[in-house]
PDB file of N, CA and C in Angstrom:
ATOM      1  N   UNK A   1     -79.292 -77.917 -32.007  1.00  0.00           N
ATOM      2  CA  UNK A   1     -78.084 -77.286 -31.529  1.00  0.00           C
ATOM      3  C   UNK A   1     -77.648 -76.236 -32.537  1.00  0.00           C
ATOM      4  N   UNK A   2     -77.115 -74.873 -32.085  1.00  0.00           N
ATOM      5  CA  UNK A   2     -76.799 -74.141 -33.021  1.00  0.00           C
ATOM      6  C   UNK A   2     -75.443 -74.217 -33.754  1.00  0.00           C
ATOM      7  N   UNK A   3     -75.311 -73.471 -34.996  1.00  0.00           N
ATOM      8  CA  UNK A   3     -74.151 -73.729 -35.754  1.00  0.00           C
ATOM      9  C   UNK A   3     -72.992 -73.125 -34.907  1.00  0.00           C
ATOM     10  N   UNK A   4     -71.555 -73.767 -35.351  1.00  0.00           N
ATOM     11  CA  UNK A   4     -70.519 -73.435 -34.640  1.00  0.00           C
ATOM     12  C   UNK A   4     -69.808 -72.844 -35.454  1.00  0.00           C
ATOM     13  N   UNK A   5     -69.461 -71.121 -34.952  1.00  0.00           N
ATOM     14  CA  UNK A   5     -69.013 -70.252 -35.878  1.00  0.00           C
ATOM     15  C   UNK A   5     -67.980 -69.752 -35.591  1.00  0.00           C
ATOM     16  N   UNK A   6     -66.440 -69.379 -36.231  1.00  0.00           N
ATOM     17  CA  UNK A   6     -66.019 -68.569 -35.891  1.00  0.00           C
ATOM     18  C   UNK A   6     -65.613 -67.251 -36.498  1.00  0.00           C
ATOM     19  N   UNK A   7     -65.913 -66.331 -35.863  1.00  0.00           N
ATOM     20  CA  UNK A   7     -65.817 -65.273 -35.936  1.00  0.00           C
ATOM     21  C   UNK A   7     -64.560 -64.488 -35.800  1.00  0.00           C
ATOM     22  N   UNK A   8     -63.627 -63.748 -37.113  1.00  0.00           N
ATOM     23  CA  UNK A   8     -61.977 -63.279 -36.773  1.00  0.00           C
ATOM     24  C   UNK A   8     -62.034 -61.783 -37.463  1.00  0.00           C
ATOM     25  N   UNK A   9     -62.442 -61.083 -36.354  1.00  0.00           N
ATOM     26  CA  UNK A   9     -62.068 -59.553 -37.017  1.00  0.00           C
ATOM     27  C   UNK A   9     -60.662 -59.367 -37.036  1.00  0.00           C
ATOM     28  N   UNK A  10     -60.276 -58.061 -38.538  1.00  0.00           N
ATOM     29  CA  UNK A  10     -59.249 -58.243 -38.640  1.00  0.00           C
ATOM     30  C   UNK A  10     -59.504 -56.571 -37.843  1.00  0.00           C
ATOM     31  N   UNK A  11     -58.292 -56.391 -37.298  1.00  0.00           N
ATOM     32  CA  UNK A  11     -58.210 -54.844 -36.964  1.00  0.00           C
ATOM     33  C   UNK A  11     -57.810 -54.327 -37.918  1.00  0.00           C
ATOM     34  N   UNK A  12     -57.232 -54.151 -38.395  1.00  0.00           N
ATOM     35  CA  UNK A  12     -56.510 -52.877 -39.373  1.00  0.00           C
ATOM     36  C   UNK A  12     -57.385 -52.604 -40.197  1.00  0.00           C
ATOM     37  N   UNK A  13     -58.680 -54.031 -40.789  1.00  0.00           N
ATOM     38  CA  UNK A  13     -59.827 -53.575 -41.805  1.00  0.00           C
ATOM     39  C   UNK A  13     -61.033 -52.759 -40.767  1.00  0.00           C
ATOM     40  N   UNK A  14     -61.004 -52.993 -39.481  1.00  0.00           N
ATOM     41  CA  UNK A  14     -61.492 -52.412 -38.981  1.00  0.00           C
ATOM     42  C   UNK A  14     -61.366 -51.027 -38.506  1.00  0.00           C
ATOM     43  N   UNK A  15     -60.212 -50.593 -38.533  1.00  0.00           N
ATOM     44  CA  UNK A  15     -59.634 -49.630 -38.521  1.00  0.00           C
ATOM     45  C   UNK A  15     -59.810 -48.479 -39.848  1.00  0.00           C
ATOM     46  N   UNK A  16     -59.048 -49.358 -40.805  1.00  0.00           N
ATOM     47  CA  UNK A  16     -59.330 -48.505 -42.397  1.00  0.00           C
ATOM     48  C   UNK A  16     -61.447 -48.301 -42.313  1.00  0.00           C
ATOM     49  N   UNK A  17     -61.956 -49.070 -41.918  1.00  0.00           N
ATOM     50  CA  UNK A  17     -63.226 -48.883 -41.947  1.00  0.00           C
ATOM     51  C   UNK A  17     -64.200 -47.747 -40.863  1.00  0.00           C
ATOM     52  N   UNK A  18     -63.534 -47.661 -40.219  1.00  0.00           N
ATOM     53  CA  UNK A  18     -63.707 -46.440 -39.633  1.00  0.00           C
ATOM     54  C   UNK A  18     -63.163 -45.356 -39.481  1.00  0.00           C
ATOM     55  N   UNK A  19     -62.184 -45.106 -39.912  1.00  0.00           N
ATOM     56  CA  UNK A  19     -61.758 -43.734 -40.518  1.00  0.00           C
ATOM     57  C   UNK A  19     -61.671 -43.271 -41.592  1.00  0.00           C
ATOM     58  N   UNK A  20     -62.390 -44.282 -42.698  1.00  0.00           N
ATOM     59  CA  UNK A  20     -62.998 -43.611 -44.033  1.00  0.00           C
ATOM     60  C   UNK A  20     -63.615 -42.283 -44.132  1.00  0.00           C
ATOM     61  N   UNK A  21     -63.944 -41.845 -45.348  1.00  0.00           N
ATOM     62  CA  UNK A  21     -64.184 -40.761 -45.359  1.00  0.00           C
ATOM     63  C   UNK A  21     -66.364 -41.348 -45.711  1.00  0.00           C
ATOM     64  N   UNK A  22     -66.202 -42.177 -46.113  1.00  0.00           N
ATOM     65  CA  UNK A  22     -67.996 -42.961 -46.475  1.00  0.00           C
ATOM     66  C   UNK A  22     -67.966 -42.770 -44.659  1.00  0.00           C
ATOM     67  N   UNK A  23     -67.278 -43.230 -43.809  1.00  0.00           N
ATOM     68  CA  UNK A  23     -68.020 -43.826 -42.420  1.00  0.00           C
ATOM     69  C   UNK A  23     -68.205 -42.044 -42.135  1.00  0.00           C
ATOM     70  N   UNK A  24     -67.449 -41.476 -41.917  1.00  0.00           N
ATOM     71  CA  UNK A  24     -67.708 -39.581 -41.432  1.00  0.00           C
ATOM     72  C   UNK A  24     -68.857 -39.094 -42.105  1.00  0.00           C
ATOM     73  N   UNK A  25     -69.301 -39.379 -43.579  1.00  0.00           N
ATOM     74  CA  UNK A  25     -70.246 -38.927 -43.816  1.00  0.00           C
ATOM     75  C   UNK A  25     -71.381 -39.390 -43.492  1.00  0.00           C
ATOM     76  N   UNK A  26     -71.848 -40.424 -43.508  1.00  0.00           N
ATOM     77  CA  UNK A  26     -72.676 -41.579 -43.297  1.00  0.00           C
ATOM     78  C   UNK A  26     -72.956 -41.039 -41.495  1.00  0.00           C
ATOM     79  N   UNK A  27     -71.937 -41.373 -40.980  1.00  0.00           N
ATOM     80  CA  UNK A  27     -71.927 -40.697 -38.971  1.00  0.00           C
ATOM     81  C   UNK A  27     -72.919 -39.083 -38.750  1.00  0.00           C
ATOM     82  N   UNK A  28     -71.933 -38.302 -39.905  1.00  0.00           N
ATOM     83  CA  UNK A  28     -72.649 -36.978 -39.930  1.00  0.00           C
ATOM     84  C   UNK A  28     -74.340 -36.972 -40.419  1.00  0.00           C
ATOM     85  N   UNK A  29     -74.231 -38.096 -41.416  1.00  0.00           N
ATOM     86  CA  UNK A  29     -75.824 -37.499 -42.064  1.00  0.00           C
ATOM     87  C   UNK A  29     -76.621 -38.267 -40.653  1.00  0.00           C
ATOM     88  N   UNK A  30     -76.643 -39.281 -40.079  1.00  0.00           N
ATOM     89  CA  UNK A  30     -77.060 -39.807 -39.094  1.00  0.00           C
ATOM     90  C   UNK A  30     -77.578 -39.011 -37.860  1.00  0.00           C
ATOM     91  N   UNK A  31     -76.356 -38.185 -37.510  1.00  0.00           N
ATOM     92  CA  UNK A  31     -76.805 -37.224 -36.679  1.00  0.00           C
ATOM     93  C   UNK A  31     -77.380 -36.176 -37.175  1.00  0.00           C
ATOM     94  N   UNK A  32     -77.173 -35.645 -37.851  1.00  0.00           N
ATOM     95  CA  UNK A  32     -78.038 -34.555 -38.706  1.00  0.00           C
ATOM     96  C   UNK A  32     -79.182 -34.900 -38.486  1.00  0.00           C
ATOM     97  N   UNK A  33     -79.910 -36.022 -38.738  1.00  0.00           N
ATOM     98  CA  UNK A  33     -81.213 -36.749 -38.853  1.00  0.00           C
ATOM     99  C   UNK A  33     -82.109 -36.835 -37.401  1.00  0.00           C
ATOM    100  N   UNK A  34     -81.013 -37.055 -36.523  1.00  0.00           N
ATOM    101  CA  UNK A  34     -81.186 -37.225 -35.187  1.00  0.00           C
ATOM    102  C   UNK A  34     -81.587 -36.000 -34.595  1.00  0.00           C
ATOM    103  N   UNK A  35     -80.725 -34.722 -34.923  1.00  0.00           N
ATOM    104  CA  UNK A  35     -81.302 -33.455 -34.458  1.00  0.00           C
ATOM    105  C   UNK A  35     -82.264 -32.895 -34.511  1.00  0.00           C
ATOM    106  N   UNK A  36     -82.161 -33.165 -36.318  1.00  0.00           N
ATOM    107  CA  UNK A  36     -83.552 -32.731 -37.216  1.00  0.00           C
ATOM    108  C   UNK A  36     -84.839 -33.275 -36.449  1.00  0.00           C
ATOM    109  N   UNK A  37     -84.932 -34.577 -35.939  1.00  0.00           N
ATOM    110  CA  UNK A  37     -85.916 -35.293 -35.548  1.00  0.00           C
ATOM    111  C   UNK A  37     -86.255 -34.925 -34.306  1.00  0.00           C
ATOM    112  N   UNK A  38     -85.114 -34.062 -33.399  1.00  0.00           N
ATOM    113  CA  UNK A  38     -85.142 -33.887 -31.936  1.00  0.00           C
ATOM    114  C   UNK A  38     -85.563 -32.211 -32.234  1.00  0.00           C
ATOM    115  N   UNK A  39     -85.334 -31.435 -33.322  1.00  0.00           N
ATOM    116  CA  UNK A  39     -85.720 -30.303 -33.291  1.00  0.00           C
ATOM    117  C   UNK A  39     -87.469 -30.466 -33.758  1.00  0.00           C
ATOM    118  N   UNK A  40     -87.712 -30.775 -34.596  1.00  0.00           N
ATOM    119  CA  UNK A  40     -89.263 -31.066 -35.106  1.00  0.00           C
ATOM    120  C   UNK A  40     -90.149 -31.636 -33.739  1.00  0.00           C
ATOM    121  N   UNK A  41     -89.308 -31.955 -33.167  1.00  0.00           N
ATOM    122  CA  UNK A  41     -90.428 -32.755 -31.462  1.00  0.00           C
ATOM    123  C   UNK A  41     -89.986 -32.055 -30.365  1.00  0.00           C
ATOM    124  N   UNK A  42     -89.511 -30.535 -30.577  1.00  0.00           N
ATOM    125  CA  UNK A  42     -88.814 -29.726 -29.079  1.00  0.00           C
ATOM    126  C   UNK A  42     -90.138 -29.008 -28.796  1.00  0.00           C
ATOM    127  N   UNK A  43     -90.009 -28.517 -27.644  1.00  0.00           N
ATOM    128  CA  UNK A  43     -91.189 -28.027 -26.652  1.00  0.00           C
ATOM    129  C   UNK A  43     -91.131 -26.442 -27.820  1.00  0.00           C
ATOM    130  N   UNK A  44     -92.620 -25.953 -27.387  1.00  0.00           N
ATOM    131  CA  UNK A  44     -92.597 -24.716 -28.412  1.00  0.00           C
ATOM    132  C   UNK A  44     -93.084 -23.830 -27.555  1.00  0.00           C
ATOM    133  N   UNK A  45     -92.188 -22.808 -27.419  1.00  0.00           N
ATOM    134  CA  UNK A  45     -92.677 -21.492 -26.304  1.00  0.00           C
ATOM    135  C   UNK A  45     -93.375 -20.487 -27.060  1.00  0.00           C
ATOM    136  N   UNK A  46     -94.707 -19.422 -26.637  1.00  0.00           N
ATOM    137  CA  UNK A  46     -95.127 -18.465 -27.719  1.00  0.00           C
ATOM    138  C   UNK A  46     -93.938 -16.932 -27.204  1.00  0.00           C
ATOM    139  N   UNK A  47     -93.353 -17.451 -26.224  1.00  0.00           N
ATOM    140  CA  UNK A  47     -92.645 -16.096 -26.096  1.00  0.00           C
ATOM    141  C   UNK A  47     -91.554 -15.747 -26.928  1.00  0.00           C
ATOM    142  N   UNK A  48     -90.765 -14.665 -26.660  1.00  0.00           N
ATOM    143  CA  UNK A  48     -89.617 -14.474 -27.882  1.00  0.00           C
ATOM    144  C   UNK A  48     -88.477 -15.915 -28.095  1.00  0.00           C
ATOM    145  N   UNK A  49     -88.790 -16.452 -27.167  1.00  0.00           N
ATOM    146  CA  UNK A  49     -87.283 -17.698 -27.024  1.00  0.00           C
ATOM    147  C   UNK A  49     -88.233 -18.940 -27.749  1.00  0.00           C
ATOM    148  N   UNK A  50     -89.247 -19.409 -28.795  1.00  0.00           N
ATOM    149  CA  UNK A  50     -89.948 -19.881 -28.969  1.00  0.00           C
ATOM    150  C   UNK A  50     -88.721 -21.163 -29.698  1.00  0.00           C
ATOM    151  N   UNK A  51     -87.614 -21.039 -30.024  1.00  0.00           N
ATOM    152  CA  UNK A  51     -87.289 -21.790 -31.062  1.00  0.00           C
ATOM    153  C   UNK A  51     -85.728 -22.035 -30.185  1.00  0.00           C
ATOM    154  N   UNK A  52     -85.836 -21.989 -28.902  1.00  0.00           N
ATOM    155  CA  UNK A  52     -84.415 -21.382 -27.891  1.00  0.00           C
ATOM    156  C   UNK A  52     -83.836 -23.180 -27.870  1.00  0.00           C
ATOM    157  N   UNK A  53     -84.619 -24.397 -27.990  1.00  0.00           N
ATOM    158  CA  UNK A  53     -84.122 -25.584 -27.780  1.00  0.00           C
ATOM    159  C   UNK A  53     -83.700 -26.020 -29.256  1.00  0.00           C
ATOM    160  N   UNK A  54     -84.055 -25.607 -30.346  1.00  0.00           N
ATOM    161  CA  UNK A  54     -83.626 -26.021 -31.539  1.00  0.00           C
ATOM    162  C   UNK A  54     -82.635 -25.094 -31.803  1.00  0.00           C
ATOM    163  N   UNK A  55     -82.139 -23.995 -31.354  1.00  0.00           N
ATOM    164  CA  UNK A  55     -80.710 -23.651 -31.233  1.00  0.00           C
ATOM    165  C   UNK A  55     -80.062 -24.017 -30.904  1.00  0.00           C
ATOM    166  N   UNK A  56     -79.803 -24.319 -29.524  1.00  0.00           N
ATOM    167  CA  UNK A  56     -79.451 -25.138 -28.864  1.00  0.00           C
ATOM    168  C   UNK A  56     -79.009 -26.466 -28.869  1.00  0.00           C
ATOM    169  N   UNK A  57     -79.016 -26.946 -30.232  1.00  0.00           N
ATOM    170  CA  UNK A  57     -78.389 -28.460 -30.858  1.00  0.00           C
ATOM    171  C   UNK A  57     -77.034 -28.093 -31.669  1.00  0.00           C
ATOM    172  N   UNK A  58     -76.222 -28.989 -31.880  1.00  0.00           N
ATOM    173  CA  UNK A  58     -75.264 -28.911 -32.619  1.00  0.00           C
ATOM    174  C   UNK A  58     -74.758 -30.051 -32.675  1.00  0.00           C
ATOM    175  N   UNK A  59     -74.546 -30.269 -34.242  1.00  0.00           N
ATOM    176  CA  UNK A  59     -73.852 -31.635 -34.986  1.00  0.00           C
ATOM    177  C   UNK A  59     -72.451 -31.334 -34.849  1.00  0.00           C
ATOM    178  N   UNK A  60     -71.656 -32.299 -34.413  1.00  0.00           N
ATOM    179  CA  UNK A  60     -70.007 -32.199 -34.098  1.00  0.00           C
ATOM    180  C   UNK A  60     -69.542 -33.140 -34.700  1.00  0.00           C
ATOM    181  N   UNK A  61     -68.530 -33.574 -35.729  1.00  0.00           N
ATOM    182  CA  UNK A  61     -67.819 -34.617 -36.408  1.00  0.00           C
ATOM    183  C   UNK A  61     -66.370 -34.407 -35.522  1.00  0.00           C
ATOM    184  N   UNK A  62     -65.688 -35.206 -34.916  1.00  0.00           N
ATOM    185  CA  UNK A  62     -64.654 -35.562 -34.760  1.00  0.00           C
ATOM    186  C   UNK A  62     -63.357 -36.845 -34.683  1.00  0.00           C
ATOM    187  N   UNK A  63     -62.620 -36.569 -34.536  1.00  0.00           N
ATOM    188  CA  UNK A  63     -61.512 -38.100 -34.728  1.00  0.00           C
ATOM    189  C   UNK A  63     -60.914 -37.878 -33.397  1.00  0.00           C
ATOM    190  N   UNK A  64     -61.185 -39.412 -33.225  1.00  0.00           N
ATOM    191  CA  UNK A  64     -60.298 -39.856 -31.711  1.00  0.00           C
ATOM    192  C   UNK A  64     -59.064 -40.826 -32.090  1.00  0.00           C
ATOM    193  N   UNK A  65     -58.107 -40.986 -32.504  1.00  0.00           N
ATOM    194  CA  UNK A  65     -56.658 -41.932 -32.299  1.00  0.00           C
ATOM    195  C   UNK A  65     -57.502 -43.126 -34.109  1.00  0.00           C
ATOM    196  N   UNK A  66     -57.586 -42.080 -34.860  1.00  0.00           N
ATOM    197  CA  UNK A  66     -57.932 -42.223 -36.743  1.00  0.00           C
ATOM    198  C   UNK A  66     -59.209 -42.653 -36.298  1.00  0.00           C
ATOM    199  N   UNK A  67     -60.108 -43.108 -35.611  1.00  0.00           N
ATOM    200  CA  UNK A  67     -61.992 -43.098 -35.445  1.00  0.00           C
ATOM    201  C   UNK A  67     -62.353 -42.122 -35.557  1.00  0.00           C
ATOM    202  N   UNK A  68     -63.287 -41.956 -36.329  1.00  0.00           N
ATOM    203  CA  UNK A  68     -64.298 -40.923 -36.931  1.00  0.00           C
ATOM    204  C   UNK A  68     -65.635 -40.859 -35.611  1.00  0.00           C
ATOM    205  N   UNK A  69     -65.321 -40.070 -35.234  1.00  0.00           N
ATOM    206  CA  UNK A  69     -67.267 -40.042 -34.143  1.00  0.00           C
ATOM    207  C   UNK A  69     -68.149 -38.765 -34.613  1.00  0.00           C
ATOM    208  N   UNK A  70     -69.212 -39.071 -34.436  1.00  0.00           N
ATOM    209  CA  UNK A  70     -70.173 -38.009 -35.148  1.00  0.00           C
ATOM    210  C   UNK A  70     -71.206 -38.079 -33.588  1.00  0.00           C
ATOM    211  N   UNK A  71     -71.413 -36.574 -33.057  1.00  0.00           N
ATOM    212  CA  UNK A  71     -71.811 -36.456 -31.786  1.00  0.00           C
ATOM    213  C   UNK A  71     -73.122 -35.149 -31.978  1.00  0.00           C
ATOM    214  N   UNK A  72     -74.373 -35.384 -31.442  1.00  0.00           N
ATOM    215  CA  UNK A  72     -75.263 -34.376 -31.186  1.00  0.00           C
ATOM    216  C   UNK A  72     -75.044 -33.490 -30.224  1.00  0.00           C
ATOM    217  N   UNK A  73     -74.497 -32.518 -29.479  1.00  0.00           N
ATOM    218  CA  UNK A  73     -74.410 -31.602 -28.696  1.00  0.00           C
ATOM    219  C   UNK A  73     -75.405 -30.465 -27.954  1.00  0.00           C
ATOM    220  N   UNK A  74     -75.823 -30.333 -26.837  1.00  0.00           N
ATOM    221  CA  UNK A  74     -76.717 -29.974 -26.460  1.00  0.00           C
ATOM    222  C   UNK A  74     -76.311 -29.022 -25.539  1.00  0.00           C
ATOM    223  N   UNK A  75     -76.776 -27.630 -25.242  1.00  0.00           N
ATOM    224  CA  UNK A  75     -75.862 -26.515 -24.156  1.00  0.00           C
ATOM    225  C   UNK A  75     -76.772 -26.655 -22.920  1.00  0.00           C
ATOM    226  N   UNK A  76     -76.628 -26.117 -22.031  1.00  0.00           N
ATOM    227  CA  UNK A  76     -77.226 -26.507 -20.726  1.00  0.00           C
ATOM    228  C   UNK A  76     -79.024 -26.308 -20.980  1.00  0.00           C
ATOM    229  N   UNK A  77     -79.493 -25.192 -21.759  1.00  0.00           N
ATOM    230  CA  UNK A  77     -80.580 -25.244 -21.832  1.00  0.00           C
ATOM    231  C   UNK A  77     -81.147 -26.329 -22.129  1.00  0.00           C
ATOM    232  N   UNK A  78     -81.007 -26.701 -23.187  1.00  0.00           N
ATOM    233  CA  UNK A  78     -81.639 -27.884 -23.880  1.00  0.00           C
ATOM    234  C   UNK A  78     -81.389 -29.081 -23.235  1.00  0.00           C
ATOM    235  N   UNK A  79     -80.060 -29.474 -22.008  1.00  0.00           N
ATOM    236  CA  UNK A  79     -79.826 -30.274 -21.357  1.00  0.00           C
ATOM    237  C   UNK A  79     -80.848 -30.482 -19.992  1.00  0.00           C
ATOM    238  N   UNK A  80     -81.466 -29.105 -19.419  1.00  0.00           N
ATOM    239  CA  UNK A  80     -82.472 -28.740 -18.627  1.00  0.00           C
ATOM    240  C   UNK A  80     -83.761 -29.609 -18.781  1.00  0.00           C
ATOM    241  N   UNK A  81     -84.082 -29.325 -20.394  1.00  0.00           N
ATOM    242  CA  UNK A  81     -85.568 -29.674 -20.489  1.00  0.00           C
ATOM    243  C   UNK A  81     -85.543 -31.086 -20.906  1.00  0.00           C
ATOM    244  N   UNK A  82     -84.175 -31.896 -21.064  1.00  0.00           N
ATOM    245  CA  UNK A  82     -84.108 -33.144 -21.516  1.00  0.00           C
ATOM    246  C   UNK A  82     -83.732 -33.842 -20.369  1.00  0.00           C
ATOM    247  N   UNK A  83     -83.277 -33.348 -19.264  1.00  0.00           N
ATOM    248  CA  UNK A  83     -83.605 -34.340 -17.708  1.00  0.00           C
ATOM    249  C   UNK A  83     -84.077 -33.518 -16.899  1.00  0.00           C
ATOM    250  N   UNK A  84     -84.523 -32.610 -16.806  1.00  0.00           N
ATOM    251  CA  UNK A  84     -85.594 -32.160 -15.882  1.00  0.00           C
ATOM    252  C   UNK A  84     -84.796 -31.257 -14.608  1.00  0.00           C
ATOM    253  N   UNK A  85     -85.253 -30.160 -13.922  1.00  0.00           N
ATOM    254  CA  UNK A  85     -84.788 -28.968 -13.153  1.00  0.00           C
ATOM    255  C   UNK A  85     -85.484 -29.428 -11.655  1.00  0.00           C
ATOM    256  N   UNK A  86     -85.227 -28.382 -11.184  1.00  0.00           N
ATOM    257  CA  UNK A  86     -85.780 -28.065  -9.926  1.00  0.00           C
ATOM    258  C   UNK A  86     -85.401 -26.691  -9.767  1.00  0.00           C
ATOM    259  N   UNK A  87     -87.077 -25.992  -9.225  1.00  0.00           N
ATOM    260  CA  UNK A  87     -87.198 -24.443  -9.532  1.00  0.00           C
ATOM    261  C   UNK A  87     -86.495 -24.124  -8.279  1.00  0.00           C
ATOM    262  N   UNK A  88     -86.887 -22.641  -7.696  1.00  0.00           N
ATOM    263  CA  UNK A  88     -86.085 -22.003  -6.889  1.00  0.00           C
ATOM    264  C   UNK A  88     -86.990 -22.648  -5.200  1.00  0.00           C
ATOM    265  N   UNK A  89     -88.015 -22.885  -5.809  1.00  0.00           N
ATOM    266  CA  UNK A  89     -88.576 -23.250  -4.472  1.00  0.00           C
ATOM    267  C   UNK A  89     -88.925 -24.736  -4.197  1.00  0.00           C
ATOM    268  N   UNK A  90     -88.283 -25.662  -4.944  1.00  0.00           N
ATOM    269  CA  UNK A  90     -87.790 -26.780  -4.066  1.00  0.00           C
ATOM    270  C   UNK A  90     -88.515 -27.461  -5.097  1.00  0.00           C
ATOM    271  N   UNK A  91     -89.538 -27.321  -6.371  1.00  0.00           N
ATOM    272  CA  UNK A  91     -90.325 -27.972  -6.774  1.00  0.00           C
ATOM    273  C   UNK A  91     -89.626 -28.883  -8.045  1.00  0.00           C
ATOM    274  N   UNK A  92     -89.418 -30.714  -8.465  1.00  0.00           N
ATOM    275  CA  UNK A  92     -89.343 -30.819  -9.401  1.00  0.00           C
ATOM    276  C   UNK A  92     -90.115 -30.731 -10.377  1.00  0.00           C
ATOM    277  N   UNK A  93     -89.598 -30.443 -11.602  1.00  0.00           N
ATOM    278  CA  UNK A  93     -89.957 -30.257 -13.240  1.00  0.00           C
ATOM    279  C   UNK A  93     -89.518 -31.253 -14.113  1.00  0.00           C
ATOM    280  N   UNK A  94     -90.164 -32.449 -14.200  1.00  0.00           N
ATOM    281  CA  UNK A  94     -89.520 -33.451 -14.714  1.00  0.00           C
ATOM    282  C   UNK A  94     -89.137 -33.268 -16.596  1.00  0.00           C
ATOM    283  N   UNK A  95     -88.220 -33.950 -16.948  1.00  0.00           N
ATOM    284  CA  UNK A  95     -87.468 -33.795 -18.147  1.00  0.00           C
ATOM    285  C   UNK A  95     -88.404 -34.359 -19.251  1.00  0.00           C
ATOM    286  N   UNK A  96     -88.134 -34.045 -20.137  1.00  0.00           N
ATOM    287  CA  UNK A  96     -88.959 -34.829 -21.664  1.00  0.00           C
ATOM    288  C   UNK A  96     -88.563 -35.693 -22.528  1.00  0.00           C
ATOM    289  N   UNK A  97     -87.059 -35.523 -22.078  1.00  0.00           N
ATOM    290  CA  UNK A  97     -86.283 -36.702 -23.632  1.00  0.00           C
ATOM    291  C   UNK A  97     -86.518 -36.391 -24.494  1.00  0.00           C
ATOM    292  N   UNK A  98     -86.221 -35.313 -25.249  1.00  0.00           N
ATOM    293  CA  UNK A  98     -86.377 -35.378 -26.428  1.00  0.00           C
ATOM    294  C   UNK A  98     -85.454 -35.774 -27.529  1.00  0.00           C
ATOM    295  N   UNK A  99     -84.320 -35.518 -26.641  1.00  0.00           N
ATOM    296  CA  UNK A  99     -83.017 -35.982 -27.267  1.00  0.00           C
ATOM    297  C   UNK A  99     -82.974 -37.351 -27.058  1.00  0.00           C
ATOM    298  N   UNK A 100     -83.239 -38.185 -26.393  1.00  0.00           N
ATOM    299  CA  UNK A 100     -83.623 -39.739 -26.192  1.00  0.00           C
ATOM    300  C   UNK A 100     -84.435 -40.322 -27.130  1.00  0.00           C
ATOM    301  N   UNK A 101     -85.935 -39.394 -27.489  1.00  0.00           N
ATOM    302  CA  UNK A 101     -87.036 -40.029 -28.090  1.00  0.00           C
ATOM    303  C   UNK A 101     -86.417 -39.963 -30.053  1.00  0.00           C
ATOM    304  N   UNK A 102     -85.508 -39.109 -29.986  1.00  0.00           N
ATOM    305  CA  UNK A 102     -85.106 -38.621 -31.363  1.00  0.00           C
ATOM    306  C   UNK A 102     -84.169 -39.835 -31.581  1.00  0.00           C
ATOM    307  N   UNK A 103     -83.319 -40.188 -30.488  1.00  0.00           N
ATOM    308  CA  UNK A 103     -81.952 -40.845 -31.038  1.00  0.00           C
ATOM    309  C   UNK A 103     -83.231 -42.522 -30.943  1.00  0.00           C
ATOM    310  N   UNK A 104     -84.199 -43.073 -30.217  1.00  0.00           N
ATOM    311  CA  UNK A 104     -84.795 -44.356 -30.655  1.00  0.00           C
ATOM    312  C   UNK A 104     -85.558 -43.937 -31.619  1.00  0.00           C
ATOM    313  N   UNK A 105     -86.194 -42.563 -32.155  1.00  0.00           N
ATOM    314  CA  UNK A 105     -86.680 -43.090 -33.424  1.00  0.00           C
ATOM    315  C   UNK A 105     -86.064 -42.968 -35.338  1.00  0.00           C
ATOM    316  N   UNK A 106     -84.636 -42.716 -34.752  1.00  0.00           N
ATOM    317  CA  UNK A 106     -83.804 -42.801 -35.306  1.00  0.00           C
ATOM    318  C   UNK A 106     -83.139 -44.103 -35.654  1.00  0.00           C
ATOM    319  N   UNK A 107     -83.351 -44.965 -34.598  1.00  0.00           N
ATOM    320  CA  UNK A 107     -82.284 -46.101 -34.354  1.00  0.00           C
ATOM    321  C   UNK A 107     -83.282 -47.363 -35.130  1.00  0.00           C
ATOM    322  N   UNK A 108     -84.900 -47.051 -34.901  1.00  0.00           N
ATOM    323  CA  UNK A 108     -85.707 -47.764 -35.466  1.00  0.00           C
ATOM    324  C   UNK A 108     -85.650 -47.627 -37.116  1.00  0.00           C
ATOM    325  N   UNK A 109     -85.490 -46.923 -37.358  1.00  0.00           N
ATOM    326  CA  UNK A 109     -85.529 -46.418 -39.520  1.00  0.00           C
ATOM    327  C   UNK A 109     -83.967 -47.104 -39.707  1.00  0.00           C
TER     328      UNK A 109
END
């Protein structure tokens, strides 16, 4: 039979613990890592737009009600090739995840 535990978060330490200034940095370098990892594995075009999905990322730090969130941001392009289109003539183009494959091999380290 397993042990009988109880478990009493306090809020307010939970609170002070996430709106530290260690948790924002720690959030930021995380995503940083995440991009980095989603830019190094983006599709590579030889035409002039060759590098158009690793622009297309952006690290965002913000506070919601004193929580610190640290968010990867993606503009419609890069949102395109990460779930997939449909051209003008009816055909799907399925998506790649790259922003998916970045944030699990992120989550694994």
């Amino acid at each position: 039979m397993g042990a009988r535990v109880r478990l009493v978060l306090d809020e307010a330490a939970m609170h002070r613990l996430m709106s530290s200034t260690e948790t924002a940095k720690m959030l930021a370098q995380k995503a940083s890592a995440i991009a980095a990892t989603a830019r190094g594995s983006a599709p590579k075009n030889r035409k002039g737009s060759w590098n158009m999905y690793a622009r297309s990322l952006s690290v965002t730090a913000y506070e919601v009600e004193g929580t610190v969130h640290s968010a990867v941001q993606a503009d419609r392009h890069a949102l395109l090739i990460e779930y997939g289109w449909r051209d003008k003539g009816g055909r799907r183009h399925p998506g790649n995840h790259t922003l998916k494959e970045a944030l699990m091999k992120e989550r694994e380290s």
